[in-house]
PDB file of N, CA and C in Angstrom:
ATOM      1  N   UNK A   1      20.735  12.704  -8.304  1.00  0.00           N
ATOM      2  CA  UNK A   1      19.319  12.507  -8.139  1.00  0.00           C
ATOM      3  C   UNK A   1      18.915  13.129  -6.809  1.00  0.00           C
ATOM      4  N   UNK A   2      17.737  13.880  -6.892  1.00  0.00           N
ATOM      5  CA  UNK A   2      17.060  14.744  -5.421  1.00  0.00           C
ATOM      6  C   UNK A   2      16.099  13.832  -5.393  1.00  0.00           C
ATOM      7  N   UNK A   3      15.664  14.180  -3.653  1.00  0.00           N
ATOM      8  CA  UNK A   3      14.873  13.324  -3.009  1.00  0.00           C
ATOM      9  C   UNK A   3      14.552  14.143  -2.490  1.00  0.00           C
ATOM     10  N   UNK A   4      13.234  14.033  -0.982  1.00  0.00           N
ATOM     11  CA  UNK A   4      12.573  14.518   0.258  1.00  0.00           C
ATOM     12  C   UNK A   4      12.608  13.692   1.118  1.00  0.00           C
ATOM     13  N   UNK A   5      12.645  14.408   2.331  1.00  0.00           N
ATOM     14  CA  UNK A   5      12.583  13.673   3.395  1.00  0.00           C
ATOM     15  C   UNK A   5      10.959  13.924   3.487  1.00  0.00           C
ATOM     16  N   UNK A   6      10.031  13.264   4.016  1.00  0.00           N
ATOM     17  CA  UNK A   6       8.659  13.149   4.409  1.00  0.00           C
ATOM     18  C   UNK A   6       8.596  14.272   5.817  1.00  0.00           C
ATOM     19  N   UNK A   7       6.933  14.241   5.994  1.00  0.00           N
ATOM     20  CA  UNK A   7       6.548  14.763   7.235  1.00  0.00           C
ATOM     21  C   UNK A   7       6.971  13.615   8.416  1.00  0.00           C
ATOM     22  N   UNK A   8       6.909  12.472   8.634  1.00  0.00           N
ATOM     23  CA  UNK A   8       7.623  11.334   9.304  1.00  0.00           C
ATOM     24  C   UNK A   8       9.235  11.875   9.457  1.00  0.00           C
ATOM     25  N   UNK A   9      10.367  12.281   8.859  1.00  0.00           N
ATOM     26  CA  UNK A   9      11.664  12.296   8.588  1.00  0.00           C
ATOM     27  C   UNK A   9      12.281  11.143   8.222  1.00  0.00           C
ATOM     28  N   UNK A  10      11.207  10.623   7.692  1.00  0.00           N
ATOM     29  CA  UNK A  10      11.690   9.577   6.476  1.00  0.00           C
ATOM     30  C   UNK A  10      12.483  10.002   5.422  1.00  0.00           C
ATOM     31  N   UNK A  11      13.646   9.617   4.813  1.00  0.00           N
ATOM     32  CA  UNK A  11      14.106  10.019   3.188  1.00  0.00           C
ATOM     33  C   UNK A  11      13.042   8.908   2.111  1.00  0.00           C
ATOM     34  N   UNK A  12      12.987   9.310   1.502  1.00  0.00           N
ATOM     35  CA  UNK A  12      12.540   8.784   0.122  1.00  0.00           C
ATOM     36  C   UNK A  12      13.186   8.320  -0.383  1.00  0.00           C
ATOM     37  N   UNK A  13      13.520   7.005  -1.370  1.00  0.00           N
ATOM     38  CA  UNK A  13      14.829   6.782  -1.603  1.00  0.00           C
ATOM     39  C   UNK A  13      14.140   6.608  -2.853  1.00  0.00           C
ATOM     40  N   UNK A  14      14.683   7.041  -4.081  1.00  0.00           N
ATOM     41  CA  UNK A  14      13.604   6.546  -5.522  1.00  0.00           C
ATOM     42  C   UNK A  14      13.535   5.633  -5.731  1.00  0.00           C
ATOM     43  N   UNK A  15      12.530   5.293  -6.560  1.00  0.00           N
ATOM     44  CA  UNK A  15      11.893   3.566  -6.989  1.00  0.00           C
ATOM     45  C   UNK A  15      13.167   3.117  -7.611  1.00  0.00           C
ATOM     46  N   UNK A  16      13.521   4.007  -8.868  1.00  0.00           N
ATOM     47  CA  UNK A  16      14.892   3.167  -9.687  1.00  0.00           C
ATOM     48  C   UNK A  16      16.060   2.623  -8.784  1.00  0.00           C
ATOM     49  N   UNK A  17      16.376   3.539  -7.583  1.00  0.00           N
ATOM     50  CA  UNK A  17      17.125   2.821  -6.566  1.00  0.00           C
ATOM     51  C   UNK A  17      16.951   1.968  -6.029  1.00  0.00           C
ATOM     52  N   UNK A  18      15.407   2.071  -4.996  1.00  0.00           N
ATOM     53  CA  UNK A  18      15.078   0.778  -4.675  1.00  0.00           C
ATOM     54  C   UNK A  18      14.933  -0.269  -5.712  1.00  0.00           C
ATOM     55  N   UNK A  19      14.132  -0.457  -6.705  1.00  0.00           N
ATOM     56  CA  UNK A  19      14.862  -1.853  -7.602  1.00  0.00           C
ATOM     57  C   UNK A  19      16.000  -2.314  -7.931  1.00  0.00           C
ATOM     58  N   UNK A  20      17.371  -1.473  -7.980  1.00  0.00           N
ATOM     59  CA  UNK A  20      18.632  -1.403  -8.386  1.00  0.00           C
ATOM     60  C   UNK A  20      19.040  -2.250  -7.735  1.00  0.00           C
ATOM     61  N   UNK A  21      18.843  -2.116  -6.030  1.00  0.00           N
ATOM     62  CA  UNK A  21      19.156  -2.552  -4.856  1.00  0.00           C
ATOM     63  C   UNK A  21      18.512  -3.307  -4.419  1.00  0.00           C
ATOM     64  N   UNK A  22      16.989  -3.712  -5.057  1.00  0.00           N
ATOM     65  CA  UNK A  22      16.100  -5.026  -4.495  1.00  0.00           C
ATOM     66  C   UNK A  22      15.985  -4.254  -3.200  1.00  0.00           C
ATOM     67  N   UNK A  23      15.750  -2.868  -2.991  1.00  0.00           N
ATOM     68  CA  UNK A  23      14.705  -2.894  -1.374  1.00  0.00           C
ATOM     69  C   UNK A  23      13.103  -2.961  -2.154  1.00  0.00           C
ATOM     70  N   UNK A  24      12.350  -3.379  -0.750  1.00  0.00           N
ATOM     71  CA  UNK A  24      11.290  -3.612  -0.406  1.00  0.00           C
ATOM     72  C   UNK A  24      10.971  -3.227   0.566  1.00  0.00           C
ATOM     73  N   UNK A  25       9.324  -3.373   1.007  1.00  0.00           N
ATOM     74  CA  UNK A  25       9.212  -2.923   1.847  1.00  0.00           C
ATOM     75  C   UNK A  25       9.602  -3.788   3.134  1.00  0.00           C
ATOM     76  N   UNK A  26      10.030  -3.900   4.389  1.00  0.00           N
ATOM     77  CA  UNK A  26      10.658  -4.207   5.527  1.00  0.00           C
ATOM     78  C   UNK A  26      12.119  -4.465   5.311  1.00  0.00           C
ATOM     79  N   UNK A  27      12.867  -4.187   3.917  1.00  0.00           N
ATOM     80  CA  UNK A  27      14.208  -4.061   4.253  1.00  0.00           C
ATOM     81  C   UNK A  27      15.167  -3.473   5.131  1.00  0.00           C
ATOM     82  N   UNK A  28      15.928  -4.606   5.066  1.00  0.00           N
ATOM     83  CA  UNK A  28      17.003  -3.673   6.019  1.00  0.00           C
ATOM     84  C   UNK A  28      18.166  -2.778   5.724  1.00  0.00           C
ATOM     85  N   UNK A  29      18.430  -1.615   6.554  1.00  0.00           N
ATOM     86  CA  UNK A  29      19.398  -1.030   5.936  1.00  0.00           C
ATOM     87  C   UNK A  29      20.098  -0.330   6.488  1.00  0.00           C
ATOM     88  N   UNK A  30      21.528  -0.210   6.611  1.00  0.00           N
ATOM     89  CA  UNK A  30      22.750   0.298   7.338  1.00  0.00           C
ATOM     90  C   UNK A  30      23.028   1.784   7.024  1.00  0.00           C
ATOM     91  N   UNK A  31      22.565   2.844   7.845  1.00  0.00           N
ATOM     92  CA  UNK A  31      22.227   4.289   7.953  1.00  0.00           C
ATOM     93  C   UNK A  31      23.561   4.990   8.154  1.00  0.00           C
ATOM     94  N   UNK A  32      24.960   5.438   7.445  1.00  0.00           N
ATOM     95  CA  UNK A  32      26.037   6.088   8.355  1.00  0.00           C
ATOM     96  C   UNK A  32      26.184   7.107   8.119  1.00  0.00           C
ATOM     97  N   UNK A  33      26.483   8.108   8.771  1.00  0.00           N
ATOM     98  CA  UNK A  33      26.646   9.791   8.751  1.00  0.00           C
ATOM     99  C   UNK A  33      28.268   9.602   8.555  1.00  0.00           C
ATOM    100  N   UNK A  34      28.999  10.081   7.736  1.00  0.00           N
ATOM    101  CA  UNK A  34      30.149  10.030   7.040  1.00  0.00           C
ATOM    102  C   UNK A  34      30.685  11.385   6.472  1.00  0.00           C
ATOM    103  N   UNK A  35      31.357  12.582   6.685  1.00  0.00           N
ATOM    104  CA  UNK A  35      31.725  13.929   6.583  1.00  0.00           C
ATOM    105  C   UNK A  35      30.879  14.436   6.317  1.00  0.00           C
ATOM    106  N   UNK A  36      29.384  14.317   7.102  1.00  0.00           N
ATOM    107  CA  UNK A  36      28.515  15.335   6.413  1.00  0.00           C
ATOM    108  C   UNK A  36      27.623  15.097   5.370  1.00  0.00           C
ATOM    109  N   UNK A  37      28.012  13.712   5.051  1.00  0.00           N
ATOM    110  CA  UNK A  37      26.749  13.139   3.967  1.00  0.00           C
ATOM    111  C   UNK A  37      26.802  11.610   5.468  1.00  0.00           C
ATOM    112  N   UNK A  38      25.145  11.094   3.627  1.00  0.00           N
ATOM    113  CA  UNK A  38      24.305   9.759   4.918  1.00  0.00           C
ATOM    114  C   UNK A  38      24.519   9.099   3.842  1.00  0.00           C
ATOM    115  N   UNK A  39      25.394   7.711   4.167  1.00  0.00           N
ATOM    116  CA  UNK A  39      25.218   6.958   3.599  1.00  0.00           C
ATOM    117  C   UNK A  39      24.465   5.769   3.650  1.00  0.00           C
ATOM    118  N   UNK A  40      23.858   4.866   2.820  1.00  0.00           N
ATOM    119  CA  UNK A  40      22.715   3.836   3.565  1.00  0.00           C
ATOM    120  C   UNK A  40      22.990   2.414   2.258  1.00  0.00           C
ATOM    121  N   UNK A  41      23.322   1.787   3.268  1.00  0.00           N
ATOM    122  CA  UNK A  41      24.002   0.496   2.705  1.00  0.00           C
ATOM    123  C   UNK A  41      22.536  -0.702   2.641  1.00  0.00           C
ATOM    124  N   UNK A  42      22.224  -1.441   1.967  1.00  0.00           N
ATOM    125  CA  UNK A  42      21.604  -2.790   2.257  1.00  0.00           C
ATOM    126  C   UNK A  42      22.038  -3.885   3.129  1.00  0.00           C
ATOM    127  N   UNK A  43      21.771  -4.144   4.030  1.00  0.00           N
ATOM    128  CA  UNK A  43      22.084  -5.159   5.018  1.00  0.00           C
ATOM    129  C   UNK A  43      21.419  -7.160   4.215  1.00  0.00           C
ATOM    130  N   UNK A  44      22.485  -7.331   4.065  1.00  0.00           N
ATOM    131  CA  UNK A  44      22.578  -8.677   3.438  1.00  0.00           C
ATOM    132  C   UNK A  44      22.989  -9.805   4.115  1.00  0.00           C
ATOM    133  N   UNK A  45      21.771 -11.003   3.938  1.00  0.00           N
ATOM    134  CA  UNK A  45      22.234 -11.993   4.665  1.00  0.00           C
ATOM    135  C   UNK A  45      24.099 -12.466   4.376  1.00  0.00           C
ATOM    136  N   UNK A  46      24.734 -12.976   5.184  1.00  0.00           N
ATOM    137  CA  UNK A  46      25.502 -13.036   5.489  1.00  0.00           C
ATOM    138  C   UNK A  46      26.063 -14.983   5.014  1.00  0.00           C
ATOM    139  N   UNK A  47      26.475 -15.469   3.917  1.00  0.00           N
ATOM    140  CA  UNK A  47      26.413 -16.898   4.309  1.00  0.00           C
ATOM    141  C   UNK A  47      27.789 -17.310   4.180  1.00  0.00           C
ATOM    142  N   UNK A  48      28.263 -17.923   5.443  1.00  0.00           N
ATOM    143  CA  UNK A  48      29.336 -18.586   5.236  1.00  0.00           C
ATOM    144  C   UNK A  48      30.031 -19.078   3.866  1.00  0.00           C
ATOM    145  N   UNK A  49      31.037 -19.167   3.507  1.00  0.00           N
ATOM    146  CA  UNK A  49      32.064 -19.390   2.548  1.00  0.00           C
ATOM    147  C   UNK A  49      33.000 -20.445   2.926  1.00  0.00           C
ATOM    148  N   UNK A  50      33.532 -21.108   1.878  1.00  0.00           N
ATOM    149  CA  UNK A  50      34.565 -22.147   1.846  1.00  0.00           C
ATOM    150  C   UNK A  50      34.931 -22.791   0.780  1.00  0.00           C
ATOM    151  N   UNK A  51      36.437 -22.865   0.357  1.00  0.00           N
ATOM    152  CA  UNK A  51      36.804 -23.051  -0.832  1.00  0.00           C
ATOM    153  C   UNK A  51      37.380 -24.616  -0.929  1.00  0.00           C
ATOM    154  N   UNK A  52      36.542 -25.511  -1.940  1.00  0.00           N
ATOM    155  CA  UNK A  52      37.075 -26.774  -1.508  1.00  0.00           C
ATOM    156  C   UNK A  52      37.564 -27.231  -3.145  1.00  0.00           C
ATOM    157  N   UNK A  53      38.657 -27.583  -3.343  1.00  0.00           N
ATOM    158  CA  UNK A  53      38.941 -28.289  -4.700  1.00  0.00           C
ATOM    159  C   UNK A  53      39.108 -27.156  -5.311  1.00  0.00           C
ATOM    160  N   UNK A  54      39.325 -25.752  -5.048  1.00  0.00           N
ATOM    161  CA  UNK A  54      39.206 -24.531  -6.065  1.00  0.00           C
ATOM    162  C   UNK A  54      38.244 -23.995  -6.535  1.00  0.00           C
ATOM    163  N   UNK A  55      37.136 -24.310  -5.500  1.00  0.00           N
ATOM    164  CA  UNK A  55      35.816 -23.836  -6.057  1.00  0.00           C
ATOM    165  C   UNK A  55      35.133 -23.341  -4.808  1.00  0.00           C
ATOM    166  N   UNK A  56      34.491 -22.555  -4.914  1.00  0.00           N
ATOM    167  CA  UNK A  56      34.090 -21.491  -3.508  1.00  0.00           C
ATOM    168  C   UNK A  56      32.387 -22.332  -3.079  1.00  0.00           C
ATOM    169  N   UNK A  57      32.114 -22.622  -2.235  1.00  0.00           N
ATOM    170  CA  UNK A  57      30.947 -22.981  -1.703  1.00  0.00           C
ATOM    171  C   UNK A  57      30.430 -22.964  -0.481  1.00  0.00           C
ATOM    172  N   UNK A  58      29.134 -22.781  -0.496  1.00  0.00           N
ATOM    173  CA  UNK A  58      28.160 -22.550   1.055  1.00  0.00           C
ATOM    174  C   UNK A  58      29.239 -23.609   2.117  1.00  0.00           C
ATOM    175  N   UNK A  59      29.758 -22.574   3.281  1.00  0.00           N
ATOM    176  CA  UNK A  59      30.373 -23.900   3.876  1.00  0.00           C
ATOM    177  C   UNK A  59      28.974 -24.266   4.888  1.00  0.00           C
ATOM    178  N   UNK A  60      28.934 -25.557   4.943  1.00  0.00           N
ATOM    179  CA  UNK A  60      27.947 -26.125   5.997  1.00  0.00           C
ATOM    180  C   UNK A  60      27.917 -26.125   7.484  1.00  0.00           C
ATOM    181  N   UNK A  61      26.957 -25.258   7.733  1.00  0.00           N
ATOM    182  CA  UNK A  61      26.494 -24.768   8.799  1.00  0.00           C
ATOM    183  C   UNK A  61      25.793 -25.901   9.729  1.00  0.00           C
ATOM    184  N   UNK A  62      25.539 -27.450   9.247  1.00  0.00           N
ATOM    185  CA  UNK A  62      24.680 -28.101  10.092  1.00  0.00           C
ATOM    186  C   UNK A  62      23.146 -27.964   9.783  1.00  0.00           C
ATOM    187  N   UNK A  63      23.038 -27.204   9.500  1.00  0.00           N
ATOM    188  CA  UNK A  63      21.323 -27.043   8.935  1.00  0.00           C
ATOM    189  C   UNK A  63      20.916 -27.286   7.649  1.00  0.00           C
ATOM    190  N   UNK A  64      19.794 -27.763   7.154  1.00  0.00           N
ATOM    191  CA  UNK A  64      19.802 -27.996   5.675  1.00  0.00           C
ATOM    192  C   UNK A  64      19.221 -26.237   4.785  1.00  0.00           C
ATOM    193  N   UNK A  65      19.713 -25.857   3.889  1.00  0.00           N
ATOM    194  CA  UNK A  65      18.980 -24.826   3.440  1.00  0.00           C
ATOM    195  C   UNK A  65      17.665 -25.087   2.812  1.00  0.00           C
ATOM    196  N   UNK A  66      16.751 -23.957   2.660  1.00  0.00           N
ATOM    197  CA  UNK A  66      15.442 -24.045   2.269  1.00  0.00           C
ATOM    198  C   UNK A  66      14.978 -23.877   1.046  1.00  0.00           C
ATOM    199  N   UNK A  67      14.283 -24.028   0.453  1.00  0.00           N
ATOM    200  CA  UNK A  67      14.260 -23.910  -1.286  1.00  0.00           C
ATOM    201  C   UNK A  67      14.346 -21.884  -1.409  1.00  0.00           C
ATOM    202  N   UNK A  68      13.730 -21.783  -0.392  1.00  0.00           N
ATOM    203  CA  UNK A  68      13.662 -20.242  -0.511  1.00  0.00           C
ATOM    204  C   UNK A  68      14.676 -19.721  -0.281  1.00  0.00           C
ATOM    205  N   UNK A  69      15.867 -20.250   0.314  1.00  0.00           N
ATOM    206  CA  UNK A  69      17.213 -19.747   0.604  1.00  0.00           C
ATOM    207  C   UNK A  69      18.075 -20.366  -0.760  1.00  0.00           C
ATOM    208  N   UNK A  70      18.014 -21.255  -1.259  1.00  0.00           N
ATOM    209  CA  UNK A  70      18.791 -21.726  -2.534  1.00  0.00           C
ATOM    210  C   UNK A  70      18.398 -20.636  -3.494  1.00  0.00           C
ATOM    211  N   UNK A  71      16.910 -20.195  -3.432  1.00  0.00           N
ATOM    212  CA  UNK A  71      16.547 -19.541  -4.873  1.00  0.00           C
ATOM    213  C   UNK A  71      17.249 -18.149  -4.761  1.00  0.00           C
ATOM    214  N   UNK A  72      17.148 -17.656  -3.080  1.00  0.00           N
ATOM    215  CA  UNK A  72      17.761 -16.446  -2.977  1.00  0.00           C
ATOM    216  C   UNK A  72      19.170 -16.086  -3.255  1.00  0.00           C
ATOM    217  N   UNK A  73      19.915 -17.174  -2.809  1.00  0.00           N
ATOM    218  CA  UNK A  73      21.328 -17.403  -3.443  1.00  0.00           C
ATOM    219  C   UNK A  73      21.585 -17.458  -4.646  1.00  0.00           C
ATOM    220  N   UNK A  74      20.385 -17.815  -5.607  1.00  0.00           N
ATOM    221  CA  UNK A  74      20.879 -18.022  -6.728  1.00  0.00           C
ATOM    222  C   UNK A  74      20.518 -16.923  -7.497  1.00  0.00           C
ATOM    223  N   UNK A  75      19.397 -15.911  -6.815  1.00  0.00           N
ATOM    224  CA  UNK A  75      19.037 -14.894  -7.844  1.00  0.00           C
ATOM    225  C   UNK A  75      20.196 -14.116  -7.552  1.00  0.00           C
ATOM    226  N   UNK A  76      20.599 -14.120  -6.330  1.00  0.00           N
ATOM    227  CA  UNK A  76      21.752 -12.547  -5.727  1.00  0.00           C
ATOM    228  C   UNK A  76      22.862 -13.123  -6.936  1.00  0.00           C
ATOM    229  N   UNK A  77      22.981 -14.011  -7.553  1.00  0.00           N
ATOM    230  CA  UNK A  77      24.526 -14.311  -8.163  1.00  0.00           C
ATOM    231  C   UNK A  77      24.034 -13.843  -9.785  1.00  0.00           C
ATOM    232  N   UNK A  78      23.432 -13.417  -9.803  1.00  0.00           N
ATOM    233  CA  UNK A  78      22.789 -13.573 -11.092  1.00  0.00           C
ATOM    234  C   UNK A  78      22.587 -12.167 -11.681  1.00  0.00           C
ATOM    235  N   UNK A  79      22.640 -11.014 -10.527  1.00  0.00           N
ATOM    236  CA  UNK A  79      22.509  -9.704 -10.700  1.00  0.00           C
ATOM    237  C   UNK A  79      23.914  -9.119 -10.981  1.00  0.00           C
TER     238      UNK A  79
END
């Protein structure tokens, strides 16, 4: 797939990608120059892990999560 970079030196990244990948607009994203190509990763929250009884779960951080952080967890597992 071809792209443009803009008058800005923005790349364009196509729509089908960005949905593929869930960017939006103010995403974040990990830019690396790698033999001559750019690679550009999604920067993803990060949530602790811990396996208790054989089963993998949010390890607890002390804070309670937010409905908006449960739903986000639950859509990312779902893709």
């Amino acid at each position: 797939m071809r792209t443009t970079v803009d008058a800005g030196g923005r790349v364009v990244v196509p729509k089908a990608i960005r949905d593929r990948l869930a960017l939006h607009t103010g995403s974040e994203v990990e830019v690396i120059e790698s033999d001559g190509s750019v690679v550009v990763t999604p920067v993803t929250e990060r949530v602790p892990m811990a396996e208790e009884a054989g089963i993998l779960v949010i390890a607890p951080t002390g804070q309670p999560l937010t409905a908006d952080q449960v739903r986000a967890l639950r859509d990312a597992t779902r893709r």
